[in-house]
ModelCIF file with pLDDT and N, C-alpha, C, O atoms, coordinates in Angstrom:
data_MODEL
#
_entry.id   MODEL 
#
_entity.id                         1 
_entity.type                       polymer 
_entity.pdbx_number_of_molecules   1 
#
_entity_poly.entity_id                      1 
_entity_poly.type                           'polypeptide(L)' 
_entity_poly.nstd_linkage                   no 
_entity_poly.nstd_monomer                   no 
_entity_poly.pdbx_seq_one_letter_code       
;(UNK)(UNK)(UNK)(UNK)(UNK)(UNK)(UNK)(UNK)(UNK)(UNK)(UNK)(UNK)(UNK)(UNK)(UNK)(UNK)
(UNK)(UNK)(UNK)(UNK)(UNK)(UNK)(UNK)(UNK)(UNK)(UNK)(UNK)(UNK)(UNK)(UNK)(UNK)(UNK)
(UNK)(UNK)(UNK)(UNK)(UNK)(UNK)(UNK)(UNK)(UNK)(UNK)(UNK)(UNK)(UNK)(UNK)(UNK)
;
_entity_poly.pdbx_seq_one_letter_code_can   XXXXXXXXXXXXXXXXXXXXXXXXXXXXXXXXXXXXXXXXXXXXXXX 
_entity_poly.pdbx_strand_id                 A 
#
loop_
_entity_poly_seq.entity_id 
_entity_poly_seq.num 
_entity_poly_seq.mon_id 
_entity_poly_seq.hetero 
1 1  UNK n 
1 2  UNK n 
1 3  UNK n 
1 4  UNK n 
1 5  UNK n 
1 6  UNK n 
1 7  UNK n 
1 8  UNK n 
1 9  UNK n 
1 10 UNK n 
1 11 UNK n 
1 12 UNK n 
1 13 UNK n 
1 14 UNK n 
1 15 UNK n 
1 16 UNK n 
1 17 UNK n 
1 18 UNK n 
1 19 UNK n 
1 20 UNK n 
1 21 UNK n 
1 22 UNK n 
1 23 UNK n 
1 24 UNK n 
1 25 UNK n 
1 26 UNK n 
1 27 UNK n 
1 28 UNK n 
1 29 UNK n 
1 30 UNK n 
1 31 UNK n 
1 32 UNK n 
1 33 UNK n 
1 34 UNK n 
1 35 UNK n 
1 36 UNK n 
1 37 UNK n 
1 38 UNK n 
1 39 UNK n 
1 40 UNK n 
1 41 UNK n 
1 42 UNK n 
1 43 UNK n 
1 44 UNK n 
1 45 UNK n 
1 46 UNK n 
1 47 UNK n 
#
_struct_asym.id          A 
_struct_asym.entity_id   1 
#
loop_
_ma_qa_metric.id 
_ma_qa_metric.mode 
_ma_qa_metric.name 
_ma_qa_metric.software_group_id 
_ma_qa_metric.type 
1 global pLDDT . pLDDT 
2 local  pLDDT . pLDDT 
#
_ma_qa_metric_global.metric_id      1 
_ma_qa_metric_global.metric_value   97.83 
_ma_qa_metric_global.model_id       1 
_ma_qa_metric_global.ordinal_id     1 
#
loop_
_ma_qa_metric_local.label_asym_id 
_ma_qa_metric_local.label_comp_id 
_ma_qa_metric_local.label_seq_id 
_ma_qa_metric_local.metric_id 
_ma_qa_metric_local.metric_value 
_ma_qa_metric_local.model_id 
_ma_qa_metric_local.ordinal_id 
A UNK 1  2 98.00 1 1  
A UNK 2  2 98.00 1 2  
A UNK 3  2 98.00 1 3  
A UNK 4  2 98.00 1 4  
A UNK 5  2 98.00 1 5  
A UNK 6  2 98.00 1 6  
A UNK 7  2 98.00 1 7  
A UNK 8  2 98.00 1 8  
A UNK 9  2 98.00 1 9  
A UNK 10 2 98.00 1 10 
A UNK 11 2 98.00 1 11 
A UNK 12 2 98.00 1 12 
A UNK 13 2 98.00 1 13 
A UNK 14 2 98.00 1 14 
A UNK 15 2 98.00 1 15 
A UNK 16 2 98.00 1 16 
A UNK 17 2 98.00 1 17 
A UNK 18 2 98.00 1 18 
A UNK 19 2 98.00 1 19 
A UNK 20 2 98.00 1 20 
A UNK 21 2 98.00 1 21 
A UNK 22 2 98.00 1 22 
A UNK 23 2 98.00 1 23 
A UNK 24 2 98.00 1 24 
A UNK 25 2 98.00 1 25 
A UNK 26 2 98.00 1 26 
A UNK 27 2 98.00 1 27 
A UNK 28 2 98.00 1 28 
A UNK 29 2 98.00 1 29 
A UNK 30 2 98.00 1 30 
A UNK 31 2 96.00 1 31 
A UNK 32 2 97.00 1 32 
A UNK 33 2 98.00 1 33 
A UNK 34 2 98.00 1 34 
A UNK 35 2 98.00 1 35 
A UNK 36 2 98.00 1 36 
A UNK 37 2 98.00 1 37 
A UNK 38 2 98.00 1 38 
A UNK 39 2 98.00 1 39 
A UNK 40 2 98.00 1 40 
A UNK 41 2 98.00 1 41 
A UNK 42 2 98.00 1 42 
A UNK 43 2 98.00 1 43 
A UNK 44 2 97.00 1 44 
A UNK 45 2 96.00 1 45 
A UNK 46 2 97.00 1 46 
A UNK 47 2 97.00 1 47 
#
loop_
_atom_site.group_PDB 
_atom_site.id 
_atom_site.type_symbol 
_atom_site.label_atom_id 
_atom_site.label_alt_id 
_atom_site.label_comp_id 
_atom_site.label_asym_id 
_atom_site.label_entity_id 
_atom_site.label_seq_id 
_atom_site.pdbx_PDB_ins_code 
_atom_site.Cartn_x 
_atom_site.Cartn_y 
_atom_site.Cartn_z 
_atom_site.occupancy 
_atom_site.B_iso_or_equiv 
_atom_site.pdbx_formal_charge 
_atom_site.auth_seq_id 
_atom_site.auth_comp_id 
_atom_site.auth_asym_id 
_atom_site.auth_atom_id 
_atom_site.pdbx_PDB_model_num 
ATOM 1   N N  . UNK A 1 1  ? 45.904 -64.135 -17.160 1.00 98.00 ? 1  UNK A N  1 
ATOM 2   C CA . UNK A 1 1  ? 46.998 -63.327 -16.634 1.00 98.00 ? 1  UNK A CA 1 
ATOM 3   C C  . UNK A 1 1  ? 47.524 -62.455 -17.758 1.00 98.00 ? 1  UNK A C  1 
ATOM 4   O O  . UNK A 1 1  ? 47.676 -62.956 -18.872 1.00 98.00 ? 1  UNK A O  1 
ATOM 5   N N  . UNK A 1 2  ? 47.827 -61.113 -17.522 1.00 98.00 ? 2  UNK A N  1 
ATOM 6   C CA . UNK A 1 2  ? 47.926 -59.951 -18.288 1.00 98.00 ? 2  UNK A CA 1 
ATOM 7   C C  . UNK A 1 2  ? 48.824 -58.991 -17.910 1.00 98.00 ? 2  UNK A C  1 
ATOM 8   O O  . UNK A 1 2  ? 48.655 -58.315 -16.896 1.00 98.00 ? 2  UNK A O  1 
ATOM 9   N N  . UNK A 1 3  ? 49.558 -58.900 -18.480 1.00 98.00 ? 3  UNK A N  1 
ATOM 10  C CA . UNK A 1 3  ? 50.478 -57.237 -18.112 1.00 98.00 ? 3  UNK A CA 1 
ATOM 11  C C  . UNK A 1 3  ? 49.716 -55.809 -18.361 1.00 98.00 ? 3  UNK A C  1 
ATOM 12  O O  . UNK A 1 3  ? 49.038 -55.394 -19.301 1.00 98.00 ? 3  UNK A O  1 
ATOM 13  N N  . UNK A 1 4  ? 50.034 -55.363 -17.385 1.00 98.00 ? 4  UNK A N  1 
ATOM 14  C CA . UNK A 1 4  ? 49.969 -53.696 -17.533 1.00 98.00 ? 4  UNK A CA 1 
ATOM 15  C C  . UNK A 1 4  ? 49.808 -53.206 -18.774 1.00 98.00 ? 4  UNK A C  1 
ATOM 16  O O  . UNK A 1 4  ? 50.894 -53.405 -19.318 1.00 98.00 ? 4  UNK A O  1 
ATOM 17  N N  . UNK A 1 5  ? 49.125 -52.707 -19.501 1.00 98.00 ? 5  UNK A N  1 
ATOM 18  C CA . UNK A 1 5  ? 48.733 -52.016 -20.478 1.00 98.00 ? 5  UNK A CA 1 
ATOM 19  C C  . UNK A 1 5  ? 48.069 -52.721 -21.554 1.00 98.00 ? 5  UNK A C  1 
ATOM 20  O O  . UNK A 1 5  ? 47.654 -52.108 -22.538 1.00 98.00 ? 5  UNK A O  1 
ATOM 21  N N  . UNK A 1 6  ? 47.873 -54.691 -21.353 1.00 98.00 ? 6  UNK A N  1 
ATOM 22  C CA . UNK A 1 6  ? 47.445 -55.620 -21.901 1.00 98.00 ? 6  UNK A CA 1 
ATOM 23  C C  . UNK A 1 6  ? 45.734 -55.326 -22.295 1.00 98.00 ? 6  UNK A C  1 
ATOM 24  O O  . UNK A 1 6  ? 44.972 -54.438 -21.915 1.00 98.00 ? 6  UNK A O  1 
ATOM 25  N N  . UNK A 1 7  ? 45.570 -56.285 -23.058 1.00 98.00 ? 7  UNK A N  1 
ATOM 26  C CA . UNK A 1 7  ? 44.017 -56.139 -23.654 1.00 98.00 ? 7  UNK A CA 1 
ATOM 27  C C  . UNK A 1 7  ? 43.259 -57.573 -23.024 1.00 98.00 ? 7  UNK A C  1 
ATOM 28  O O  . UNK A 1 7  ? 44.076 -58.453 -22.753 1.00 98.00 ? 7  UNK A O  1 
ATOM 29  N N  . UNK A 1 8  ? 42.158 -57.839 -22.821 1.00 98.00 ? 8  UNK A N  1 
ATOM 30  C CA . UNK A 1 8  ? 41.772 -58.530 -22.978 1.00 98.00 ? 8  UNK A CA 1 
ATOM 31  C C  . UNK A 1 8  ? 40.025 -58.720 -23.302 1.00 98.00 ? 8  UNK A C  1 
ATOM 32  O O  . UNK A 1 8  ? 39.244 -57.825 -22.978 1.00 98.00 ? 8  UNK A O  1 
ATOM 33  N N  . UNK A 1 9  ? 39.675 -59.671 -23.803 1.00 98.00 ? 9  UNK A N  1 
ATOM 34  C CA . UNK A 1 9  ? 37.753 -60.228 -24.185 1.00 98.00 ? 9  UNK A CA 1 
ATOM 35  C C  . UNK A 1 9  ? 37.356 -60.833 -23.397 1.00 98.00 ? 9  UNK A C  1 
ATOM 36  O O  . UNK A 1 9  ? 37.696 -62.015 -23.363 1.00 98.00 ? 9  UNK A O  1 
ATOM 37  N N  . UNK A 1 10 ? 36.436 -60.302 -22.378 1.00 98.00 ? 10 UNK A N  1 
ATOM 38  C CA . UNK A 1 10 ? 35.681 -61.082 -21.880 1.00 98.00 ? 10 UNK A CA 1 
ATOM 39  C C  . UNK A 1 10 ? 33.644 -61.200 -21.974 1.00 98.00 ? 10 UNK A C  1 
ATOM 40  O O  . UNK A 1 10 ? 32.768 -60.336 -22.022 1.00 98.00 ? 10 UNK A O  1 
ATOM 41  N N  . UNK A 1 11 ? 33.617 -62.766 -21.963 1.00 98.00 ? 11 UNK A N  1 
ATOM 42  C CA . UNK A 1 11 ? 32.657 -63.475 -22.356 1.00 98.00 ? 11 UNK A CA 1 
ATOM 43  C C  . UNK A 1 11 ? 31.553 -63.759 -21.721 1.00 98.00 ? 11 UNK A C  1 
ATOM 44  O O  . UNK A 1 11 ? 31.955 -64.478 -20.806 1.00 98.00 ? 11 UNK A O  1 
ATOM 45  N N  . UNK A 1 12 ? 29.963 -63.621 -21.570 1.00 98.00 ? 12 UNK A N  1 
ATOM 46  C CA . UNK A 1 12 ? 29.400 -64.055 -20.905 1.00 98.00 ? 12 UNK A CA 1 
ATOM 47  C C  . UNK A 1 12 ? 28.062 -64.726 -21.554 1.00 98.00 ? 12 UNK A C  1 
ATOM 48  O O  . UNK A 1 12 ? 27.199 -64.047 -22.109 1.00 98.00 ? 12 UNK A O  1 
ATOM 49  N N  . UNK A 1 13 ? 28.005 -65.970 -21.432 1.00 98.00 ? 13 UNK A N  1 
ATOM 50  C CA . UNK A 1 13 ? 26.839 -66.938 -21.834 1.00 98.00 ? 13 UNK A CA 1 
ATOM 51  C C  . UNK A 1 13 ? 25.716 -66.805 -21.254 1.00 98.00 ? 13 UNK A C  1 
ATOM 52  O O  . UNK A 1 13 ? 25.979 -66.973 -20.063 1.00 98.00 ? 13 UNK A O  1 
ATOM 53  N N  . UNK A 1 14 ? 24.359 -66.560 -21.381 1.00 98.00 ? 14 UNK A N  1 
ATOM 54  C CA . UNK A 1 14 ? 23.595 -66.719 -20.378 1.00 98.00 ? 14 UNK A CA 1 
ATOM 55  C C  . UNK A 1 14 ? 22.164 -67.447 -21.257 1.00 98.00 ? 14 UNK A C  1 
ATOM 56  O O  . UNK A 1 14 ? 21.753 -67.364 -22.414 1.00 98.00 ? 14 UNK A O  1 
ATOM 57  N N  . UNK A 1 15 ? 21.677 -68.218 -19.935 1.00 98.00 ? 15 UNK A N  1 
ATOM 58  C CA . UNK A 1 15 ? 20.713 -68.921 -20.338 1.00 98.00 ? 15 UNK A CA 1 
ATOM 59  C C  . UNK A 1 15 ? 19.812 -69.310 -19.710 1.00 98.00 ? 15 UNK A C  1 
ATOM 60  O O  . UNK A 1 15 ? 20.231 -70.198 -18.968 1.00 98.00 ? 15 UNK A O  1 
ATOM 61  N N  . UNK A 1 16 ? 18.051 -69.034 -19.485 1.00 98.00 ? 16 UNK A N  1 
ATOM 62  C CA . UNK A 1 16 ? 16.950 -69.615 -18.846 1.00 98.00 ? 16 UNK A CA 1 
ATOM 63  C C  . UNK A 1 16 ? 16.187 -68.510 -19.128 1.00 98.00 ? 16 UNK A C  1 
ATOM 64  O O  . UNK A 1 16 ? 15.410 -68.449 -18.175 1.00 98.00 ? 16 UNK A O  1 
ATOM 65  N N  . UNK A 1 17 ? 15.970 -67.686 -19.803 1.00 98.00 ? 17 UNK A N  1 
ATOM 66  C CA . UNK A 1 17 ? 15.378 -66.326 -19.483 1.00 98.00 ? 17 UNK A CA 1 
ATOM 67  C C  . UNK A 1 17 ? 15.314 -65.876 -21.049 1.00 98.00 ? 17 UNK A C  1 
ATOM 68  O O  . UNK A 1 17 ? 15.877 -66.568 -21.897 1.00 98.00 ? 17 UNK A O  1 
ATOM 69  N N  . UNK A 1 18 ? 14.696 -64.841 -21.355 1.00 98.00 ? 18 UNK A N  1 
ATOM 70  C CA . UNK A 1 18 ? 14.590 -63.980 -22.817 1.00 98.00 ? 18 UNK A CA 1 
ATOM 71  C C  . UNK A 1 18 ? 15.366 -63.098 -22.730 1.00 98.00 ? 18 UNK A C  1 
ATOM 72  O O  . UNK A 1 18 ? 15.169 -62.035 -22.140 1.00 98.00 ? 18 UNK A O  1 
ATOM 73  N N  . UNK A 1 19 ? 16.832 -63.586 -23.590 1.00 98.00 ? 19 UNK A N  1 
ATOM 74  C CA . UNK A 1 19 ? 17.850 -62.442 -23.128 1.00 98.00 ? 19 UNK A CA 1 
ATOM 75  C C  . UNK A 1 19 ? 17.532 -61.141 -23.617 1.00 98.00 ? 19 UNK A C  1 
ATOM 76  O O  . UNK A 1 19 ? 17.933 -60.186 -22.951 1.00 98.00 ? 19 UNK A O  1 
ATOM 77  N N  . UNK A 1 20 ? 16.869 -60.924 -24.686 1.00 98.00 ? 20 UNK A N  1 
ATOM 78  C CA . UNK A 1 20 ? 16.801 -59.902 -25.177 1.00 98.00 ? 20 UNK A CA 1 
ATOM 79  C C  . UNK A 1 20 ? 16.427 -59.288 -24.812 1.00 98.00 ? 20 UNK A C  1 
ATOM 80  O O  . UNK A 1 20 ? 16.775 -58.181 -25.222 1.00 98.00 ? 20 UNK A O  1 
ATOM 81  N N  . UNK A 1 21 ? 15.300 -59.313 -23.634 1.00 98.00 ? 21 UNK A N  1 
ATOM 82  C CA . UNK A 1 21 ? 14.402 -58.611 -23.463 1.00 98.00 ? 21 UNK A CA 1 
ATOM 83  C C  . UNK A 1 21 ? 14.905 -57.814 -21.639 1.00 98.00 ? 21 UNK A C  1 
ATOM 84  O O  . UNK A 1 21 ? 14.095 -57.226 -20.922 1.00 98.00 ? 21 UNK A O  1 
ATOM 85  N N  . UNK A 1 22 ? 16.480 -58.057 -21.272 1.00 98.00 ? 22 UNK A N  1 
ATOM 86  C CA . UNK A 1 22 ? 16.834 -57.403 -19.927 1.00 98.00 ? 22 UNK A CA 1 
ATOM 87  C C  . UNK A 1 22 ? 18.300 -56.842 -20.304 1.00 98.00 ? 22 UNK A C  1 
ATOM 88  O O  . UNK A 1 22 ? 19.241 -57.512 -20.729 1.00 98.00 ? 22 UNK A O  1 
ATOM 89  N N  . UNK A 1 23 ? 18.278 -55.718 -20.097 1.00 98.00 ? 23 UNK A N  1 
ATOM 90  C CA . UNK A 1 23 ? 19.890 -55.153 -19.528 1.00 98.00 ? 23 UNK A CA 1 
ATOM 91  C C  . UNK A 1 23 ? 20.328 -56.117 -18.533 1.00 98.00 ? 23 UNK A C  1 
ATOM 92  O O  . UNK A 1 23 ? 19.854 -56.948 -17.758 1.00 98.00 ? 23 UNK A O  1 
ATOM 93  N N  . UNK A 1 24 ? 21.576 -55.581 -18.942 1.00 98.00 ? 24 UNK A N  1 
ATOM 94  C CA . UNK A 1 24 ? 23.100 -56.950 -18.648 1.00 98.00 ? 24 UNK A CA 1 
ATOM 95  C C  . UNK A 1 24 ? 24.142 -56.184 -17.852 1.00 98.00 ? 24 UNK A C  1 
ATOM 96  O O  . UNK A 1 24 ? 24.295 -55.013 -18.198 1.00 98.00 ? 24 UNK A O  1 
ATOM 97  N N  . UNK A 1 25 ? 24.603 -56.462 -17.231 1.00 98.00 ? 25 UNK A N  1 
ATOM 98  C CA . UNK A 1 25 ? 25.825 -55.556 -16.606 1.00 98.00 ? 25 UNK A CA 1 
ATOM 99  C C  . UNK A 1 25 ? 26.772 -56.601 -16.033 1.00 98.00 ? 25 UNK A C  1 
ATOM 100 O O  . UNK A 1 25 ? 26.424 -57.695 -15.588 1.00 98.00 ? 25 UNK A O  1 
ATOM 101 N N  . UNK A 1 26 ? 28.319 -56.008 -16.116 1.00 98.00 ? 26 UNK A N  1 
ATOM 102 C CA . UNK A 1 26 ? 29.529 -56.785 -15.349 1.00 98.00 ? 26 UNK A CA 1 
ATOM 103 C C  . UNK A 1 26 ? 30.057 -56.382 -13.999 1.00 98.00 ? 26 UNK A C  1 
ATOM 104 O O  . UNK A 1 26 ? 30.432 -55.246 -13.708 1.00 98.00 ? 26 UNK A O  1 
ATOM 105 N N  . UNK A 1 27 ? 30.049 -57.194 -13.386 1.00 98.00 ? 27 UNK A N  1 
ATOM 106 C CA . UNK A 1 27 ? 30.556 -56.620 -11.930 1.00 98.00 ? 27 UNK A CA 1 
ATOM 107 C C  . UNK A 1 27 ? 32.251 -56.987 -11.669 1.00 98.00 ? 27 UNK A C  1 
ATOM 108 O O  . UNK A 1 27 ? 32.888 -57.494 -12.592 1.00 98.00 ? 27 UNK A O  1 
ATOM 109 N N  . UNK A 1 28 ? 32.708 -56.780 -10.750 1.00 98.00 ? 28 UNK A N  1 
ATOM 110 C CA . UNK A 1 28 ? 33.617 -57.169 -10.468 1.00 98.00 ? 28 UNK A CA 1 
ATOM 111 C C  . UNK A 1 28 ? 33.900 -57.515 -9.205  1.00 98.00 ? 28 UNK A C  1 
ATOM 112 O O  . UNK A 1 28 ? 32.866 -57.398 -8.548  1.00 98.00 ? 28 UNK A O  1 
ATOM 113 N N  . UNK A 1 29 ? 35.329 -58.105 -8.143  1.00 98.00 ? 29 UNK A N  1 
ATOM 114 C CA . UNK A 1 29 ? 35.421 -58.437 -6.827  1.00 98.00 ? 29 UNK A CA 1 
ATOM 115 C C  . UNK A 1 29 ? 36.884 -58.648 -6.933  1.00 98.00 ? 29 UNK A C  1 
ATOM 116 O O  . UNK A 1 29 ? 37.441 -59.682 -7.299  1.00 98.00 ? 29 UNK A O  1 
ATOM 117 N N  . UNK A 1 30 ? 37.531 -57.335 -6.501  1.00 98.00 ? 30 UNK A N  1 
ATOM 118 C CA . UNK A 1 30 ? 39.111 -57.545 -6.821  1.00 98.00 ? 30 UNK A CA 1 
ATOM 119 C C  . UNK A 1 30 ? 39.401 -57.995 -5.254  1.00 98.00 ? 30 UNK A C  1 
ATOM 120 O O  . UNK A 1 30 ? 38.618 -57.636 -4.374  1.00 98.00 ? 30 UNK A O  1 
ATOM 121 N N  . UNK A 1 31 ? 40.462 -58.728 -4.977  1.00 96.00 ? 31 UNK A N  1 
ATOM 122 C CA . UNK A 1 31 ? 40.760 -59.917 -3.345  1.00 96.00 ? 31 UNK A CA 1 
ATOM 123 C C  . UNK A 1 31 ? 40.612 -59.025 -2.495  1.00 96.00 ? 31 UNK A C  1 
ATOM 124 O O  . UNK A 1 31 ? 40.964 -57.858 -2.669  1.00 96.00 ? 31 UNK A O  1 
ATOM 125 N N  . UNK A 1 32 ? 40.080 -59.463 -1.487  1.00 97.00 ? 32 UNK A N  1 
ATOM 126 C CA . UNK A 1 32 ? 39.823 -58.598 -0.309  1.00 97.00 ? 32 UNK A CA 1 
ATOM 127 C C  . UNK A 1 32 ? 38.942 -57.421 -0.163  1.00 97.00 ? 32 UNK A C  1 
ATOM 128 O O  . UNK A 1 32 ? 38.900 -56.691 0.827   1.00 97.00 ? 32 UNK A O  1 
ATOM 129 N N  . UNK A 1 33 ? 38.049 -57.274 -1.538  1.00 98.00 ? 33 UNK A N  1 
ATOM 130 C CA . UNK A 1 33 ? 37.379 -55.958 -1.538  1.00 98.00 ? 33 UNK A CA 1 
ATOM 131 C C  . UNK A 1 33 ? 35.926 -56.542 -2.068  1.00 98.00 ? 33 UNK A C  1 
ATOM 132 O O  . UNK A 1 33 ? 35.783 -57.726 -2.375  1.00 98.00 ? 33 UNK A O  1 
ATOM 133 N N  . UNK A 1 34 ? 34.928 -55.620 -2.133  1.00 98.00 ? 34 UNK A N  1 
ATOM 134 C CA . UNK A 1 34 ? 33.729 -56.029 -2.340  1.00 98.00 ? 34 UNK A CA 1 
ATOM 135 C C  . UNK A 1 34 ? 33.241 -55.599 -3.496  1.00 98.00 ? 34 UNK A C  1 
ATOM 136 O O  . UNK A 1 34 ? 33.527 -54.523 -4.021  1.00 98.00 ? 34 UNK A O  1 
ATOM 137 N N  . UNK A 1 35 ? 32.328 -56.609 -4.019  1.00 98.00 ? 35 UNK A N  1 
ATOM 138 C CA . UNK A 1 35 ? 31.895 -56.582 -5.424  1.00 98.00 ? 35 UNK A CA 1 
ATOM 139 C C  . UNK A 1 35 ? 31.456 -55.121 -5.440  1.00 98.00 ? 35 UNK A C  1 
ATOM 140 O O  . UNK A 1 35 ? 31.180 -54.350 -4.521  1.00 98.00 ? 35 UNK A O  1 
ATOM 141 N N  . UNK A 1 36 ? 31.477 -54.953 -6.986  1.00 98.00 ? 36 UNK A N  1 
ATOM 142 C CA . UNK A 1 36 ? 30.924 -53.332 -7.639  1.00 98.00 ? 36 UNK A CA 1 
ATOM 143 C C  . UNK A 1 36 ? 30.980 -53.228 -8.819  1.00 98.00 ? 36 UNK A C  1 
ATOM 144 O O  . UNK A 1 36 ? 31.970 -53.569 -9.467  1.00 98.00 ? 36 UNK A O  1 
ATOM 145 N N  . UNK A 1 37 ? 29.800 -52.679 -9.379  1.00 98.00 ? 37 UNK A N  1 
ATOM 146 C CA . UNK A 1 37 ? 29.486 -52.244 -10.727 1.00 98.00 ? 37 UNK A CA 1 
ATOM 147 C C  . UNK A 1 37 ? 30.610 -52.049 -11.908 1.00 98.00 ? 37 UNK A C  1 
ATOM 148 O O  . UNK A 1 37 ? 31.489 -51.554 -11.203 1.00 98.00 ? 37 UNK A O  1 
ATOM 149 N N  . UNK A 1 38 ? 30.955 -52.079 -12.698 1.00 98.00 ? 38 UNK A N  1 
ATOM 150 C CA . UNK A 1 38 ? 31.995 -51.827 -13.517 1.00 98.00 ? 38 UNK A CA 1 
ATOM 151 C C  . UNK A 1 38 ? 30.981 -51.382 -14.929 1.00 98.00 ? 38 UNK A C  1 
ATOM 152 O O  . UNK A 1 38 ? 31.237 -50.347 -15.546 1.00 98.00 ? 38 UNK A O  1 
ATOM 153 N N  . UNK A 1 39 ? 29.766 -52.338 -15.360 1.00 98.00 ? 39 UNK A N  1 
ATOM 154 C CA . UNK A 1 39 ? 29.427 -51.282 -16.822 1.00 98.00 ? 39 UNK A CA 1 
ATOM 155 C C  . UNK A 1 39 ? 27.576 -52.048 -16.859 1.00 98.00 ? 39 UNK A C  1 
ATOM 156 O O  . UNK A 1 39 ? 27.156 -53.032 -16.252 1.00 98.00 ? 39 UNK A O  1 
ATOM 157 N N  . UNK A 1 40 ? 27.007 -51.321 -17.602 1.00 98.00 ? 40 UNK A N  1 
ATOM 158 C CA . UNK A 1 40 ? 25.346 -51.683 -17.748 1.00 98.00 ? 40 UNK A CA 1 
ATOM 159 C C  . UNK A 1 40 ? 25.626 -51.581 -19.245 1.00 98.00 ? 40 UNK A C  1 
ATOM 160 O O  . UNK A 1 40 ? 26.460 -50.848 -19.777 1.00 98.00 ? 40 UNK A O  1 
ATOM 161 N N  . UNK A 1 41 ? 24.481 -52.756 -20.058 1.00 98.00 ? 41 UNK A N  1 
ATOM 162 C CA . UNK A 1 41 ? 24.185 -52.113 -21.537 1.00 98.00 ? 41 UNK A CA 1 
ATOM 163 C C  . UNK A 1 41 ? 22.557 -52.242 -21.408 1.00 98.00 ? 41 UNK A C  1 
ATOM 164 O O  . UNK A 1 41 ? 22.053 -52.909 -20.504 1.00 98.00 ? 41 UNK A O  1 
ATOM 165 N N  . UNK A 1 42 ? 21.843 -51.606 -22.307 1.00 98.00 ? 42 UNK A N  1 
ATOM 166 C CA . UNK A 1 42 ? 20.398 -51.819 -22.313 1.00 98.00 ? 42 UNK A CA 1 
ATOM 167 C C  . UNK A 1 42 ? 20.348 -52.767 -23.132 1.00 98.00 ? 42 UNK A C  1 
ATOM 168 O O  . UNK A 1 42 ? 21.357 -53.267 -23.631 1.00 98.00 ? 42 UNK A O  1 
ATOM 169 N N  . UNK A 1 43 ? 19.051 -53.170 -23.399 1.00 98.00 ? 43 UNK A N  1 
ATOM 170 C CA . UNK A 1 43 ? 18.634 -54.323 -23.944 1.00 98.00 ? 43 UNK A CA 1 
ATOM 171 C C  . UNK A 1 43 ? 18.572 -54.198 -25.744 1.00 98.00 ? 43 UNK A C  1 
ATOM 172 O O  . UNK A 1 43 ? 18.715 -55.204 -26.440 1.00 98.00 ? 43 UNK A O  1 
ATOM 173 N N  . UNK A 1 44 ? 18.311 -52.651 -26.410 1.00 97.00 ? 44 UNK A N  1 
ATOM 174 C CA . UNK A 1 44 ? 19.028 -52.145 -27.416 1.00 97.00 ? 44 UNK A CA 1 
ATOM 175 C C  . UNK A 1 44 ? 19.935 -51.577 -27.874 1.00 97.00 ? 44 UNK A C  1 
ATOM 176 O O  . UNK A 1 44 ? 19.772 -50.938 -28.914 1.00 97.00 ? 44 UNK A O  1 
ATOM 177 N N  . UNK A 1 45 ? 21.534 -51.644 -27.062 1.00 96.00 ? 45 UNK A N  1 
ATOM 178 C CA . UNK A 1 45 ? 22.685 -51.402 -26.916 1.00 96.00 ? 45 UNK A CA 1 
ATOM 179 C C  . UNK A 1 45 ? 23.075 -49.997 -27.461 1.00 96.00 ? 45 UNK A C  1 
ATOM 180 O O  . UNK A 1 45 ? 24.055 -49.626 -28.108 1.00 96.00 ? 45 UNK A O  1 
ATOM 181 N N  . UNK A 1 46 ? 21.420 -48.997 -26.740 1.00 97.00 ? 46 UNK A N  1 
ATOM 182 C CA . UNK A 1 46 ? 21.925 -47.611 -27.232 1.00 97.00 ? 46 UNK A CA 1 
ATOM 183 C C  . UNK A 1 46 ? 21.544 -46.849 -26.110 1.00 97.00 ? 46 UNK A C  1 
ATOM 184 O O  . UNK A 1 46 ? 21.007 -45.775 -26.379 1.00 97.00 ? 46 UNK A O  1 
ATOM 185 N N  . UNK A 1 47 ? 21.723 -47.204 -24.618 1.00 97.00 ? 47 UNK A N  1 
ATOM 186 C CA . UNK A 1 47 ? 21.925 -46.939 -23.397 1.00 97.00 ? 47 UNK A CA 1 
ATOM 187 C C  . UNK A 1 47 ? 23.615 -47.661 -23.002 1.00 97.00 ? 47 UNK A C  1 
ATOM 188 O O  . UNK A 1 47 ? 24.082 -47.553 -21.869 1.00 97.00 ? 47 UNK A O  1 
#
């Protein structure tokens, strides 16, 4: 929980797979609305 103009880090672990080797992206699902894209990185974090 965060105020208006607040910062926050968020974290994601992942594991079973060669991470290195797939682009990653965060989605989101704000209440009542349907999931959607929010950001992609490539797999050499220069996409």
């Amino acid at each position: 929980l965060v105020q208006p103009g607040g910062s926050l880090r968020l974290s994601c672990a992942a594991s079973g797979f060669i991470f290195r080797n797939y682009d990653m992206s965060w989605y989101r699902q704000p209440p009542g609305k349907e999931r959607e894209l929010v950001a992609s990185i490539n797999t050499g974090r220069t996409t």
